[in-house]
N, C-alpha and C. Protein backbone atom coordinates (compact mmCIF):
# COMPACT_ATOMS: atom_id res chain seq x y z
N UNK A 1 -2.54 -108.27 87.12
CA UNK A 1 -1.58 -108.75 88.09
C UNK A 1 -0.73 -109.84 87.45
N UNK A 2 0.37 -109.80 87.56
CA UNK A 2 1.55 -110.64 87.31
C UNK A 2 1.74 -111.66 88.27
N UNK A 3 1.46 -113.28 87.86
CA UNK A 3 0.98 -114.32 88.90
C UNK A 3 2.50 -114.94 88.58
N UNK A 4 3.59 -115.47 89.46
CA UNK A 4 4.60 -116.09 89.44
C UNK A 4 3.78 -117.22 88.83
N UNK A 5 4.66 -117.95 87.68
CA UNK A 5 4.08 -119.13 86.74
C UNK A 5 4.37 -120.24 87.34
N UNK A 6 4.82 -120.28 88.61
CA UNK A 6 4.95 -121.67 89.50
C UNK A 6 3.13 -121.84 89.90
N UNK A 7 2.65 -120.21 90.40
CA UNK A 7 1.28 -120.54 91.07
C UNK A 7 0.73 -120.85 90.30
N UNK A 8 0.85 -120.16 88.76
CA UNK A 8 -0.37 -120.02 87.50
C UNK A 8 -0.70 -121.46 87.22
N UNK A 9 0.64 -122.03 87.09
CA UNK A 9 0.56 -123.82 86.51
C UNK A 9 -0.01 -124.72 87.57
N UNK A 10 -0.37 -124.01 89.10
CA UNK A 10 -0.53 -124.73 90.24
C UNK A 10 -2.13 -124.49 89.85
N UNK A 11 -2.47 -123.27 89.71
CA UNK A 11 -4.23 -123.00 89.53
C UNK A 11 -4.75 -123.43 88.37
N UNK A 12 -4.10 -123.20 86.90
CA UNK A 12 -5.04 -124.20 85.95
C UNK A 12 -4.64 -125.72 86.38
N UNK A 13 -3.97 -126.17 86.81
CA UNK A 13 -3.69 -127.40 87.05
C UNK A 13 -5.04 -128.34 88.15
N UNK A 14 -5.40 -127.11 89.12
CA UNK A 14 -6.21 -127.29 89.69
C UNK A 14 -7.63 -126.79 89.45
N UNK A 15 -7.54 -126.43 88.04
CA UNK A 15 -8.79 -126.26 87.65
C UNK A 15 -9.49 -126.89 87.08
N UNK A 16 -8.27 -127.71 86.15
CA UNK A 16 -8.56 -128.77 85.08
C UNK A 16 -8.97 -130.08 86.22
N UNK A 17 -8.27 -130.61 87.26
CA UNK A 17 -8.99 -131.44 88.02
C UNK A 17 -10.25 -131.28 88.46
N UNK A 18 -10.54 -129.74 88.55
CA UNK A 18 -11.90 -129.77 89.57
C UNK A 18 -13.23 -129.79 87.96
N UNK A 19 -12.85 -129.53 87.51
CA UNK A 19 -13.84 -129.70 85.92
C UNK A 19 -13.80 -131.32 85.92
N UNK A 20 -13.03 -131.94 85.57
CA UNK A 20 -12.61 -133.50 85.67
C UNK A 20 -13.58 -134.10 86.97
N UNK A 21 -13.10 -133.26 88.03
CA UNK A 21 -13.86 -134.20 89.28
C UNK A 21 -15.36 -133.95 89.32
N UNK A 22 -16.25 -132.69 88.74
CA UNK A 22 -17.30 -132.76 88.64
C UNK A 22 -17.58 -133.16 87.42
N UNK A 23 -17.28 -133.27 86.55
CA UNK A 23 -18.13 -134.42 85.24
C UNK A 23 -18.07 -135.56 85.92
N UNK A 24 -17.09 -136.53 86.69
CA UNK A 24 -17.31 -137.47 87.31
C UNK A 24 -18.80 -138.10 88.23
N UNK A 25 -18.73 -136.86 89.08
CA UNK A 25 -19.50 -136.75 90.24
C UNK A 25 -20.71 -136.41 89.64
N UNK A 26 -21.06 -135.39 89.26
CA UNK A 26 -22.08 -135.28 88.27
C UNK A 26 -22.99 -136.65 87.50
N UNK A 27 -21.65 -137.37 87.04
CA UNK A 27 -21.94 -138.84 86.20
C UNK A 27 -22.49 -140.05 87.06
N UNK A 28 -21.52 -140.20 88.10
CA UNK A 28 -22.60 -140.66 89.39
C UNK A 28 -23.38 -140.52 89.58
N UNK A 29 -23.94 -139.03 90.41
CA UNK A 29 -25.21 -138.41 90.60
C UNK A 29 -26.81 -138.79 90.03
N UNK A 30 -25.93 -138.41 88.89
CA UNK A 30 -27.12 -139.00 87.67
C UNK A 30 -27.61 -140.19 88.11
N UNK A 31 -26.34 -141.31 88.03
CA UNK A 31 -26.66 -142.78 87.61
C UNK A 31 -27.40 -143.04 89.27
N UNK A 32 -26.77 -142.55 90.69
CA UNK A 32 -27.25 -142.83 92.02
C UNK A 32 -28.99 -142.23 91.96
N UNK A 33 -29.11 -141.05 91.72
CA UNK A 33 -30.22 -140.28 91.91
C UNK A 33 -31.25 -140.48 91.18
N UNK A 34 -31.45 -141.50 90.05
CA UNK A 34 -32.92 -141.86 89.42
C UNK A 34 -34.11 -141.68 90.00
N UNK A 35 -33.83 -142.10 90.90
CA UNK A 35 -34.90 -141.96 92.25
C UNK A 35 -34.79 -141.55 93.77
N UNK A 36 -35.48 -141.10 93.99
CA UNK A 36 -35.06 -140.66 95.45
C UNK A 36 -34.48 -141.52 96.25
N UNK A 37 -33.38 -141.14 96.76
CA UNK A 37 -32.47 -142.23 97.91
C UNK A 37 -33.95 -142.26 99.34
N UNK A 38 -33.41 -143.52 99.48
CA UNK A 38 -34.25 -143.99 100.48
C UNK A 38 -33.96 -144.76 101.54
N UNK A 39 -34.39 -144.94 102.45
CA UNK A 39 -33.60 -145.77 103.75
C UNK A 39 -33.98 -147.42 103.40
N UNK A 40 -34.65 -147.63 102.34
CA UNK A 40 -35.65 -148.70 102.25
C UNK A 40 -34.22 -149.24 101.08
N UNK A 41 -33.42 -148.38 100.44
CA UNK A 41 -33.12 -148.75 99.14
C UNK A 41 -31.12 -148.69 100.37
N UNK A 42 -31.22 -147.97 101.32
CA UNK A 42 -29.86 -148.40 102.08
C UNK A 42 -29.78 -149.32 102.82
N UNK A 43 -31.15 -150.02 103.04
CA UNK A 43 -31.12 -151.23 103.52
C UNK A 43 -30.88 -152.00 102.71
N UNK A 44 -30.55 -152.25 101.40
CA UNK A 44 -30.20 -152.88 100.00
C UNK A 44 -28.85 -153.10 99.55
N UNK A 45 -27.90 -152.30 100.32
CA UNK A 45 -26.50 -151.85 100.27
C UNK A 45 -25.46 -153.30 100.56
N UNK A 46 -26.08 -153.83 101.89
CA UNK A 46 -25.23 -154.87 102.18
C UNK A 46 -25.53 -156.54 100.12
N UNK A 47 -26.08 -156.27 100.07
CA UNK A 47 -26.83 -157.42 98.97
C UNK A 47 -26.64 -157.16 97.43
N UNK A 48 -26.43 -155.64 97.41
CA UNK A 48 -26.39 -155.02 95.73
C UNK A 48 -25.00 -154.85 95.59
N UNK A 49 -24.25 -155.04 94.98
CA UNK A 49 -22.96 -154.52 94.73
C UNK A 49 -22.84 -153.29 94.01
N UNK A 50 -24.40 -153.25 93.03
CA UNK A 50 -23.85 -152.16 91.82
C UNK A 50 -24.57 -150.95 92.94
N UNK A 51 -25.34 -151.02 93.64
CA UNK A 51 -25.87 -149.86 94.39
C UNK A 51 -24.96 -149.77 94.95
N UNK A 52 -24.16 -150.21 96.11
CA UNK A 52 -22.92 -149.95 96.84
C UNK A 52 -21.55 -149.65 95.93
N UNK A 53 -21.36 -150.07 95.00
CA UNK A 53 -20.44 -149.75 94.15
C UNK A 53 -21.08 -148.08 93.65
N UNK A 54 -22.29 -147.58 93.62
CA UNK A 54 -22.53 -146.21 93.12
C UNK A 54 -22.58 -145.26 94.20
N UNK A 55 -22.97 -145.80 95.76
CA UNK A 55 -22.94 -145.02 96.69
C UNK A 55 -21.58 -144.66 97.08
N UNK A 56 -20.44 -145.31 97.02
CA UNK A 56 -19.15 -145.40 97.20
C UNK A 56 -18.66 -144.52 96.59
N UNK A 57 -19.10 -144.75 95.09
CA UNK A 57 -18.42 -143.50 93.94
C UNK A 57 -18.77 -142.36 94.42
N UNK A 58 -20.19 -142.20 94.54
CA UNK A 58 -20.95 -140.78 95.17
C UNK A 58 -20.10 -140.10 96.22
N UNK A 59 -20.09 -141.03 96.93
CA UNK A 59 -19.50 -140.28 98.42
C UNK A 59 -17.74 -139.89 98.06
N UNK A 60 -16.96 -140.49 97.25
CA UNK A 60 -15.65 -140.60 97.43
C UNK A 60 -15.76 -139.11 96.47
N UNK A 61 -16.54 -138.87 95.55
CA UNK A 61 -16.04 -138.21 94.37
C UNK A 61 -17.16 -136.57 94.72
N UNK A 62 -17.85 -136.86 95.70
CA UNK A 62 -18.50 -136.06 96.17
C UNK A 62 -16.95 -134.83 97.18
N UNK A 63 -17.18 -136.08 98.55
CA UNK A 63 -15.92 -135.85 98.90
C UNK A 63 -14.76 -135.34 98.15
N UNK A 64 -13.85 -136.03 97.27
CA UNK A 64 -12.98 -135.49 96.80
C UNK A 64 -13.04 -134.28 95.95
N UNK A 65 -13.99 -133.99 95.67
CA UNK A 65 -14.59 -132.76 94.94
C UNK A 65 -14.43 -131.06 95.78
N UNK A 66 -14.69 -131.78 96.74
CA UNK A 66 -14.72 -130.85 97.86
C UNK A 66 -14.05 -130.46 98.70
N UNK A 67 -12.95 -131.14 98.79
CA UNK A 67 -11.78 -130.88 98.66
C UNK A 67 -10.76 -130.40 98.22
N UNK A 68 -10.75 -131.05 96.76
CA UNK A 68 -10.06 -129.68 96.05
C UNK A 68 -10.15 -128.54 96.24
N UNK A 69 -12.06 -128.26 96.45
CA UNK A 69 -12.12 -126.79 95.85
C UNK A 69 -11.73 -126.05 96.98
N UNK A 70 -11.95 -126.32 97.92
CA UNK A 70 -11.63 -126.09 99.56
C UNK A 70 -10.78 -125.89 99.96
N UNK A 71 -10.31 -126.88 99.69
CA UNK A 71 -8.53 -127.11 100.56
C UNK A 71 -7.69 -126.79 99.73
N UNK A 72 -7.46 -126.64 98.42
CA UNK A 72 -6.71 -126.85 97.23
C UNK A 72 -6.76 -125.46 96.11
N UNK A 73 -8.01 -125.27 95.44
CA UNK A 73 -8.12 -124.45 94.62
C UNK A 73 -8.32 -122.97 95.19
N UNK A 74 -9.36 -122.58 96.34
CA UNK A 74 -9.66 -121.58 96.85
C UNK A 74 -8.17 -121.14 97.72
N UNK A 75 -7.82 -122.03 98.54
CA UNK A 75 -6.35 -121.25 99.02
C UNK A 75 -5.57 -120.86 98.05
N UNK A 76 -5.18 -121.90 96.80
CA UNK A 76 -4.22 -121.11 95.98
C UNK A 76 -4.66 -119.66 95.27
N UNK A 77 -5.91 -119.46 95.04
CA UNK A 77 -6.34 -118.53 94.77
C UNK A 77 -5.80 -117.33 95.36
N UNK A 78 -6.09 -117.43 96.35
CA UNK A 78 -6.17 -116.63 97.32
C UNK A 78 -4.83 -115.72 97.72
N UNK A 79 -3.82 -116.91 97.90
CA UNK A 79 -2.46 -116.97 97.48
C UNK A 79 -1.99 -116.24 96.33
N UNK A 80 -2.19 -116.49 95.24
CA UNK A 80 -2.27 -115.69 94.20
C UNK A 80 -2.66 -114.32 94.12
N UNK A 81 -3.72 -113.86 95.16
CA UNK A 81 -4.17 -112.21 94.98
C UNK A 81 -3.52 -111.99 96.49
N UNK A 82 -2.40 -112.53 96.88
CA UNK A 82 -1.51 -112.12 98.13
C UNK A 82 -2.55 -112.14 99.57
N UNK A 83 -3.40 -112.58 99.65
CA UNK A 83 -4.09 -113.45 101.11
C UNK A 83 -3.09 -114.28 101.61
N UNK A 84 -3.20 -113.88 102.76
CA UNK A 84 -2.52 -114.59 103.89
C UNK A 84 -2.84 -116.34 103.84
N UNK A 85 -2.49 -117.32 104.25
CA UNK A 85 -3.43 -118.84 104.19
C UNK A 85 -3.62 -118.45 105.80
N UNK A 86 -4.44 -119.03 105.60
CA UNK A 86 -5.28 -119.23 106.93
C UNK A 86 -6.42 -120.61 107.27
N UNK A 87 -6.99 -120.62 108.49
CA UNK A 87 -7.64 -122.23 108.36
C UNK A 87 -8.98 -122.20 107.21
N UNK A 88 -9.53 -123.21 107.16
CA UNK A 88 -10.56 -123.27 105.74
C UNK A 88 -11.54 -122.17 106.29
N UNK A 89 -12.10 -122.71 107.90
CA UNK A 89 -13.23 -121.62 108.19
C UNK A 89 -12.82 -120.24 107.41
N UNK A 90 -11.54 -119.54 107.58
CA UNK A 90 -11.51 -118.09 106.99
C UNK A 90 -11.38 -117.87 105.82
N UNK A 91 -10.51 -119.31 105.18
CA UNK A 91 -10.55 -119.18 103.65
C UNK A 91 -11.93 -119.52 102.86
N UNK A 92 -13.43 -120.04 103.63
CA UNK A 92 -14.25 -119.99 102.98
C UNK A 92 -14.88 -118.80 103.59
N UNK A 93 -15.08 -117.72 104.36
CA UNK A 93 -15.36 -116.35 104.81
C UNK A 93 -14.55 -115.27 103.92
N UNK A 94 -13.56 -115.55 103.14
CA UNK A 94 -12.54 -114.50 102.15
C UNK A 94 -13.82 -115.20 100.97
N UNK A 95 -13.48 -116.68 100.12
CA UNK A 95 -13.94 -116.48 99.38
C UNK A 95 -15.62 -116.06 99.10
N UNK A 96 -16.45 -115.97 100.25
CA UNK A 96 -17.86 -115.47 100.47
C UNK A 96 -17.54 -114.05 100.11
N UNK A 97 -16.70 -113.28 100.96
CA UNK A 97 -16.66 -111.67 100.61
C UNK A 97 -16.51 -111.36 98.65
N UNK A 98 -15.70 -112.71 98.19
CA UNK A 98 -15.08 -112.38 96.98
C UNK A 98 -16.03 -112.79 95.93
N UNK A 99 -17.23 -113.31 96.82
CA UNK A 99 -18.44 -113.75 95.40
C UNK A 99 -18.35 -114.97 95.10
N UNK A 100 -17.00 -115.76 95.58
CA UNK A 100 -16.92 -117.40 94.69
C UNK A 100 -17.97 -118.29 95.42
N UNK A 101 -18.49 -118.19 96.40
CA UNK A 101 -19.82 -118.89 97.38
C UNK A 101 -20.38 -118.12 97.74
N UNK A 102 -21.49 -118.96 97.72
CA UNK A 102 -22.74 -118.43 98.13
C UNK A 102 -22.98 -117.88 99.98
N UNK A 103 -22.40 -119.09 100.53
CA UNK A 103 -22.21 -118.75 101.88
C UNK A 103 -20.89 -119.44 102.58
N UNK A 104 -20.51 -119.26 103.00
CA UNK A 104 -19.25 -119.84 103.89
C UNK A 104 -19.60 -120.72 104.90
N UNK A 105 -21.00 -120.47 105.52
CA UNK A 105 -21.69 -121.54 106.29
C UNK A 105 -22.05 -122.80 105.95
N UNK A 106 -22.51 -122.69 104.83
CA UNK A 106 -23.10 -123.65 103.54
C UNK A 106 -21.66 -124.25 103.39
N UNK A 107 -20.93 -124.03 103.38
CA UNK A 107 -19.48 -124.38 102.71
C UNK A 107 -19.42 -125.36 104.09
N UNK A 108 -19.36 -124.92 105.51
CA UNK A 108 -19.23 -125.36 106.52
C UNK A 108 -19.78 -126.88 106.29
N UNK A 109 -21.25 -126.60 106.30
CA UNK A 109 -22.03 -127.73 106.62
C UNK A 109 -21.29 -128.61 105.18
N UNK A 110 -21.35 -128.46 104.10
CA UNK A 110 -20.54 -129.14 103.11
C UNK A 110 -19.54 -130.14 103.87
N UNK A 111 -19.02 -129.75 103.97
CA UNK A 111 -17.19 -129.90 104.73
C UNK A 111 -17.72 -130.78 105.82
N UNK A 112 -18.25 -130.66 106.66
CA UNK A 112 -19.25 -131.54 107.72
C UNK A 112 -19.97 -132.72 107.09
N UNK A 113 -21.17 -132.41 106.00
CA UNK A 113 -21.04 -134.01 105.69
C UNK A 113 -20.36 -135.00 105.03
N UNK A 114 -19.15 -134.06 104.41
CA UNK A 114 -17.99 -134.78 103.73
C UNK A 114 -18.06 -136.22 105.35
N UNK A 115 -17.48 -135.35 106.03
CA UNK A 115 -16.75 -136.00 107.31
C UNK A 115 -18.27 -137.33 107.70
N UNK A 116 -19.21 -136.75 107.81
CA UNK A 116 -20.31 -137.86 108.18
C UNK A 116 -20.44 -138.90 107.44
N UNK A 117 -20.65 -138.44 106.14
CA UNK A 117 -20.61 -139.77 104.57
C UNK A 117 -19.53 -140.94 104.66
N UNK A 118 -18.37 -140.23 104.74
CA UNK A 118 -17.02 -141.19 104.89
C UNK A 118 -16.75 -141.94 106.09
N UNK A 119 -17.42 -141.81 107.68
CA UNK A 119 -16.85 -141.79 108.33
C UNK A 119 -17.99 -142.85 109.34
N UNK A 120 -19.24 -141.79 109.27
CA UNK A 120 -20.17 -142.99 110.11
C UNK A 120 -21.48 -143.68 109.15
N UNK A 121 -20.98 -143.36 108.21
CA UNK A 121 -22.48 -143.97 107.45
C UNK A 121 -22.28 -145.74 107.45
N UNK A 122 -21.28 -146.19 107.57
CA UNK A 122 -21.30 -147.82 107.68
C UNK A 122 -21.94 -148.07 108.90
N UNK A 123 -22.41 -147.59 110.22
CA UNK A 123 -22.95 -147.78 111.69
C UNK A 123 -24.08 -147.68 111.54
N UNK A 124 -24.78 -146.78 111.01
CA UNK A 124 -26.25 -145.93 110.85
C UNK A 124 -26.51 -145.37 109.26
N UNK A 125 -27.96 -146.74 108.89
CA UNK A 125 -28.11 -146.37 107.67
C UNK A 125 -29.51 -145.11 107.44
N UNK A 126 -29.30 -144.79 109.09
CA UNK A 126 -30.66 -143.64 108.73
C UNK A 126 -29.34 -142.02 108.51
N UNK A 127 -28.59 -142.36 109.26
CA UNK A 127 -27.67 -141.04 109.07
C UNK A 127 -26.94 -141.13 107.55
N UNK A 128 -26.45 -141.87 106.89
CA UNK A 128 -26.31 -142.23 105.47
C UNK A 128 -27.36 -141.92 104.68
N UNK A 129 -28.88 -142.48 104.65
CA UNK A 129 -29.37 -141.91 103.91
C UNK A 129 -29.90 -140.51 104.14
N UNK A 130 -29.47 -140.11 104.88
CA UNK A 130 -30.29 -138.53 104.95
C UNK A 130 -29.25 -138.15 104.99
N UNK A 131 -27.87 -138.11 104.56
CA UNK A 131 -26.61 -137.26 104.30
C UNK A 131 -26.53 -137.64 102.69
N UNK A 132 -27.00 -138.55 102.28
CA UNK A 132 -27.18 -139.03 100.77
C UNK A 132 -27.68 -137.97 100.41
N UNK A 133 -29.29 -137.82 100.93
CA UNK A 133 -30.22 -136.89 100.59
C UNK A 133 -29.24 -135.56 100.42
N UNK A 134 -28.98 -135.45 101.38
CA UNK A 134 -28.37 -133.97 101.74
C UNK A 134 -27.38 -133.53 100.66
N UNK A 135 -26.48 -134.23 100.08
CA UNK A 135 -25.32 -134.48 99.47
C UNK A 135 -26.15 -134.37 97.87
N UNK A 136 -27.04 -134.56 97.91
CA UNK A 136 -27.62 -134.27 96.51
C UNK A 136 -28.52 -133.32 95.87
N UNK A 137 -28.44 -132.94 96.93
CA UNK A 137 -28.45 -130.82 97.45
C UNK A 137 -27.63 -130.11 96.51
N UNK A 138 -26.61 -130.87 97.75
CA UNK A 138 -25.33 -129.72 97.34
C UNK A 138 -24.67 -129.99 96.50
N UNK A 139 -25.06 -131.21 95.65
CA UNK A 139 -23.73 -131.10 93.87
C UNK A 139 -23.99 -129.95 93.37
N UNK A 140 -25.32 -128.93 92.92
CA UNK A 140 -25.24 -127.80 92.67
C UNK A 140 -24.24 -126.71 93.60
N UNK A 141 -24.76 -126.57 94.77
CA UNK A 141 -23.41 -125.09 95.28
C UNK A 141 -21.84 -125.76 94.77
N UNK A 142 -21.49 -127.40 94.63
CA UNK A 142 -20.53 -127.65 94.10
C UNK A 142 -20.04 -126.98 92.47
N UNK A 143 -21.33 -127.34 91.86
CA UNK A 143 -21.02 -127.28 90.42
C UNK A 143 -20.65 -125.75 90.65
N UNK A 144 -21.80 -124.82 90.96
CA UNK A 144 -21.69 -123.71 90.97
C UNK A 144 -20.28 -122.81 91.00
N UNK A 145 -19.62 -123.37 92.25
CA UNK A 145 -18.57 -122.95 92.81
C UNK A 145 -16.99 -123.17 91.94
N UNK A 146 -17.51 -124.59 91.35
CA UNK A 146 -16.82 -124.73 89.84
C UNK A 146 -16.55 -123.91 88.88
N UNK A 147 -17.82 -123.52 88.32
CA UNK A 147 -17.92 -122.70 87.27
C UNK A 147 -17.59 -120.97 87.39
N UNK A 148 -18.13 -120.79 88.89
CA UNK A 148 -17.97 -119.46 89.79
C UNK A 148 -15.41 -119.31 89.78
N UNK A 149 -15.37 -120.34 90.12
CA UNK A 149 -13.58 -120.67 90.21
C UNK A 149 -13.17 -120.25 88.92
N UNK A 150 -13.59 -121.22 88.30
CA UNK A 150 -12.93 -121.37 86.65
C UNK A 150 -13.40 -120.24 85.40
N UNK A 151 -14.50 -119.21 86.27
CA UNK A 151 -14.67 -118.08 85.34
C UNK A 151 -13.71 -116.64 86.26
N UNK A 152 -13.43 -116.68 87.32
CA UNK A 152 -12.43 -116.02 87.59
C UNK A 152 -10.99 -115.95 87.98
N UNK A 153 -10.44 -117.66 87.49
CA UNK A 153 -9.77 -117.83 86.91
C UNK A 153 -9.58 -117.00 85.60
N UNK A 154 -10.64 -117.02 84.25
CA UNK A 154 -10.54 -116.90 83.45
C UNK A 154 -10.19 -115.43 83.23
N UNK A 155 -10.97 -114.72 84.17
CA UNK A 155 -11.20 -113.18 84.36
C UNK A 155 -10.05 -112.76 84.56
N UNK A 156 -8.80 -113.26 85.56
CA UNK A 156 -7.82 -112.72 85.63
C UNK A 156 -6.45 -112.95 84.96
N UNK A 157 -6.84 -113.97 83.81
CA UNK A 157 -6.14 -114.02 82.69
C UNK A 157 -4.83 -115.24 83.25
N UNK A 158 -5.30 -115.96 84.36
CA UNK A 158 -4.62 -116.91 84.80
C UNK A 158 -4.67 -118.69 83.74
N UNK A 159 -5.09 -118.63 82.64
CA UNK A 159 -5.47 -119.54 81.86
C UNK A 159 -4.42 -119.63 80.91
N UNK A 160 -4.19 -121.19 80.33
CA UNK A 160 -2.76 -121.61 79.81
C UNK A 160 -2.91 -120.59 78.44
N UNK A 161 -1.57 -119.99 78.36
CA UNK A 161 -1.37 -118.96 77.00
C UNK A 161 -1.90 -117.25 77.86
N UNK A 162 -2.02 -117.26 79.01
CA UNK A 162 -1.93 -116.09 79.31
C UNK A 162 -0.90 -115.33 80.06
């Protein structure tokens, strides 16, 4: 398929970020996850700077991660093999049929604790740490979905010099 080179430069463009945003997040991960997150260690948050300075990273780069691939990389895709855009619910139900996720539900709940992490975890540090927990789940279906993007990217010859 012959991809107009406005989209092509739009999808490696957005591929090279989402590789970028998970070595990031990933790099966090690491440094947050030594040990199991704990409600004992989010009660620590207001007093530590470098723990709150890593939960912050976590959540923003978690978040922004997930985004891209969501809102950003999977529609243009999609776009590219002439799919209609449509809201995320259907654009993560296309890319489930197409193999790039595992589930579209999973994608759901993703997308859901984006919204919980950012939004109410400063009120309730029992809902923070068990969306922490949760969130360190899912950097794998993230990574996955990465590598799952950027190898069919590769497959359809959408990569710079093709």
């Amino acid at each position: 398929m012959k991809l107009e080179n406005k989209i092509k430069l739009r999808i490696q463009f957005l591929d090279r970020v989402v590789q970028r945003e998970y070595a990031h997040l990933n790099k966090t991960a690491s440094r947050l996850f030594k040990e199991t997150f704990t409600i004992e260690q989010a009660r620590k948050i207001a007093e530590d700077d470098d723990l709150s300075e890593r939960i912050e990273a976590f959540v923003s780069r978690f978040s922004r991660l997930q985004d891209t691939l969501g809102d950003k990389l999977i529609p243009q895709i999609l776009e590219a093999l002439g799919e209609h855009q449509a809201a995320a619910i259907d654009n993560l139900d296309k890319a489930e049929r197409f193999g790039w996720i595992n589930s579209a539900d999973e994608w759901f709940a993703v997308r859901q604790l984006r919204n919980q992490m950012v939004h109410e975890y400063i009120e309730d540090l029992n809902i923070l740490t068990s969306a922490i927990q949760t969130a360190q789940k899912f950097v794998t279906t993230l990574s996955s979905t990465v590598k799952t993007l950027h190898a069919e990217i590769q497959k359809r010859g959408w990569v710079d010099g093709a």
